[in-house]
Protein backbone atom coordinates (compact mmCIF):
# COMPACT_ATOMS: atom_id res chain seq x y z
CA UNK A 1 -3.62 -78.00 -94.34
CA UNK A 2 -2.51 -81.63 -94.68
CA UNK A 3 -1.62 -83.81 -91.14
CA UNK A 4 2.10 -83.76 -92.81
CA UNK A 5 2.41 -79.83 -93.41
CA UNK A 6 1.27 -79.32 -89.47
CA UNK A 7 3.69 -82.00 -88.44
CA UNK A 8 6.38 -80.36 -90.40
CA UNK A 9 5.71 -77.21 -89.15
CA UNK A 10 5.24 -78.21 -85.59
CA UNK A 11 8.45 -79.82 -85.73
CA UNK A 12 10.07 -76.80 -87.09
CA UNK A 13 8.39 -74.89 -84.13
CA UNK A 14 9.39 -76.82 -81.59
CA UNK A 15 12.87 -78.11 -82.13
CA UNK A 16 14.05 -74.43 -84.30
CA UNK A 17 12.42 -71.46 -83.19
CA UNK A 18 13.49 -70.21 -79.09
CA UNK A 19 10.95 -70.56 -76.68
CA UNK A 20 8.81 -72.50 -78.55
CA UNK A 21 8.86 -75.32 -76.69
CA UNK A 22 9.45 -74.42 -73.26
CA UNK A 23 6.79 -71.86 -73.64
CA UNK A 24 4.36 -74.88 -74.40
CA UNK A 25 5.97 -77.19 -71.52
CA UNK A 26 5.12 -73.74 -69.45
CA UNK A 27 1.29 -74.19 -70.57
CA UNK A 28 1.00 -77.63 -70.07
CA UNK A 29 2.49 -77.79 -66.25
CA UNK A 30 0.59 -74.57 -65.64
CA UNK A 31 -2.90 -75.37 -66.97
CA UNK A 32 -4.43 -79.06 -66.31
CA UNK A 33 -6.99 -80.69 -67.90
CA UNK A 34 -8.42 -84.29 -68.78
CA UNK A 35 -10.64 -83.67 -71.01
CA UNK A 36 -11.85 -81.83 -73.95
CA UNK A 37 -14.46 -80.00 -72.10
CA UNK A 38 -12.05 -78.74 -69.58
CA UNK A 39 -9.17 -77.97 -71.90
CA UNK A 40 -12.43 -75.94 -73.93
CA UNK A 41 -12.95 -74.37 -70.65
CA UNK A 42 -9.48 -73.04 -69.75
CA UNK A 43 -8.44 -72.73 -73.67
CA UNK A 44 -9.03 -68.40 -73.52
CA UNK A 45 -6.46 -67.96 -70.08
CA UNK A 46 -4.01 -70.65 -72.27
CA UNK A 47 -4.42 -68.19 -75.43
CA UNK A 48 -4.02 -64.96 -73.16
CA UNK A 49 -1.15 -66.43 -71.28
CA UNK A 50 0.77 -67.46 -74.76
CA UNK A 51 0.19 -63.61 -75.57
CA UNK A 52 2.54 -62.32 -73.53
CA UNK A 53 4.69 -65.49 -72.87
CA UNK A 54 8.42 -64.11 -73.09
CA UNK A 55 11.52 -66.42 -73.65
CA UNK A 56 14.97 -64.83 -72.94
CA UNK A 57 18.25 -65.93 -74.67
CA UNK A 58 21.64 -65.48 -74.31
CA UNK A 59 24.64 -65.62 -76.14
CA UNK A 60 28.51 -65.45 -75.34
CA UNK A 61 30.86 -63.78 -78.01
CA UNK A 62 33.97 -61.68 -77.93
CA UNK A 63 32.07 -58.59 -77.48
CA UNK A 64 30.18 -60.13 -74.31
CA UNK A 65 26.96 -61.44 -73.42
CA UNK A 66 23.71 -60.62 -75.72
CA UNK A 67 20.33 -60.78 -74.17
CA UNK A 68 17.35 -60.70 -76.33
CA UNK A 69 13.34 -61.10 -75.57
CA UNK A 70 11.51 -63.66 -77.71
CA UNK A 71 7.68 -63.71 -78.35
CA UNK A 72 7.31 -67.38 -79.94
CA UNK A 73 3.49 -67.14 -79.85
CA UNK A 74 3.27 -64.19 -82.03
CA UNK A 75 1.11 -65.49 -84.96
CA UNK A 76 -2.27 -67.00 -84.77
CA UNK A 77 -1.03 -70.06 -86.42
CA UNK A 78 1.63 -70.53 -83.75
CA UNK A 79 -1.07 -70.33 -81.46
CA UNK A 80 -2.85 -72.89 -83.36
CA UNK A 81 0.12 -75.05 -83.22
CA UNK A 82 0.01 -75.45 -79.33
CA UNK A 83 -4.06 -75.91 -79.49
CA UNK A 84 -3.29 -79.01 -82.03
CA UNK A 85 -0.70 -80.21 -79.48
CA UNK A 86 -2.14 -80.21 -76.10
CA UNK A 87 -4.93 -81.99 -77.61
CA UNK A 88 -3.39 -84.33 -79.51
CA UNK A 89 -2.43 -84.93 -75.31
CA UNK A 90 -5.83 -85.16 -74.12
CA UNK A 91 -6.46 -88.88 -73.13
C-alpha cells in the first residue's frame, strides 16, 4: 500500500466514519507508552479493547431521537489504521 493510499484512508477514517476517532483518542489516553517496546508490549489489550470499542450516535428528526451502536474497529485494516497511528506518535 503506498504512504498516500494509508493517508487517504486514514483521513477518511478519522474525519468520516463515527467513532473512529474518539475511539482512537479513547486508546491513546487509556494506554501509555514511550516507546516501541512498550507500545509492542501493551499492543494485544489495545487490539482486544478496539474489539469491542462501541460508539453511540444520535440523531434528532420529526419522528424523534435515533440511537444506533457503532463498531468502527470492525476490520483488520481499521485496526491496522490505529497501529500506523499511535506509532507514527511514538517519540
Amino acid at each position: 500500500m503506498t504512504d498516500k493510499l494509508i493517508i487517504d484512508r486514514m483521513a477518511n477514517k478519522l474525519f468520516y466514519y463515527p467513532g473512529f476517532y474518539e475511539g482512537v483518542i479513547e486508546v491513546s489516553n487509556l494506554f501509555q507508552f514511550e516507546d516501541m517496546e512498550q507500545f509492542e508490549a501493551v499492543w494485544q489489550d489495545i487490539k482486544r479493547f478496539l474489539k469491542y470499542y462501541q460508539y453511540i450516535t444520535s440523531a434528532v428528526s420529526d419522528a424523534g431521537v435515533c440511537v444506533e451502536t457503532v463498531f468502527p474497529f470492525g476490520t483488520k485494516d481499521d485496526i491496522e489504521l490505529v497501529r500506523l497511528i499511535m506509532v507514527s506518535c511514538i517519540k
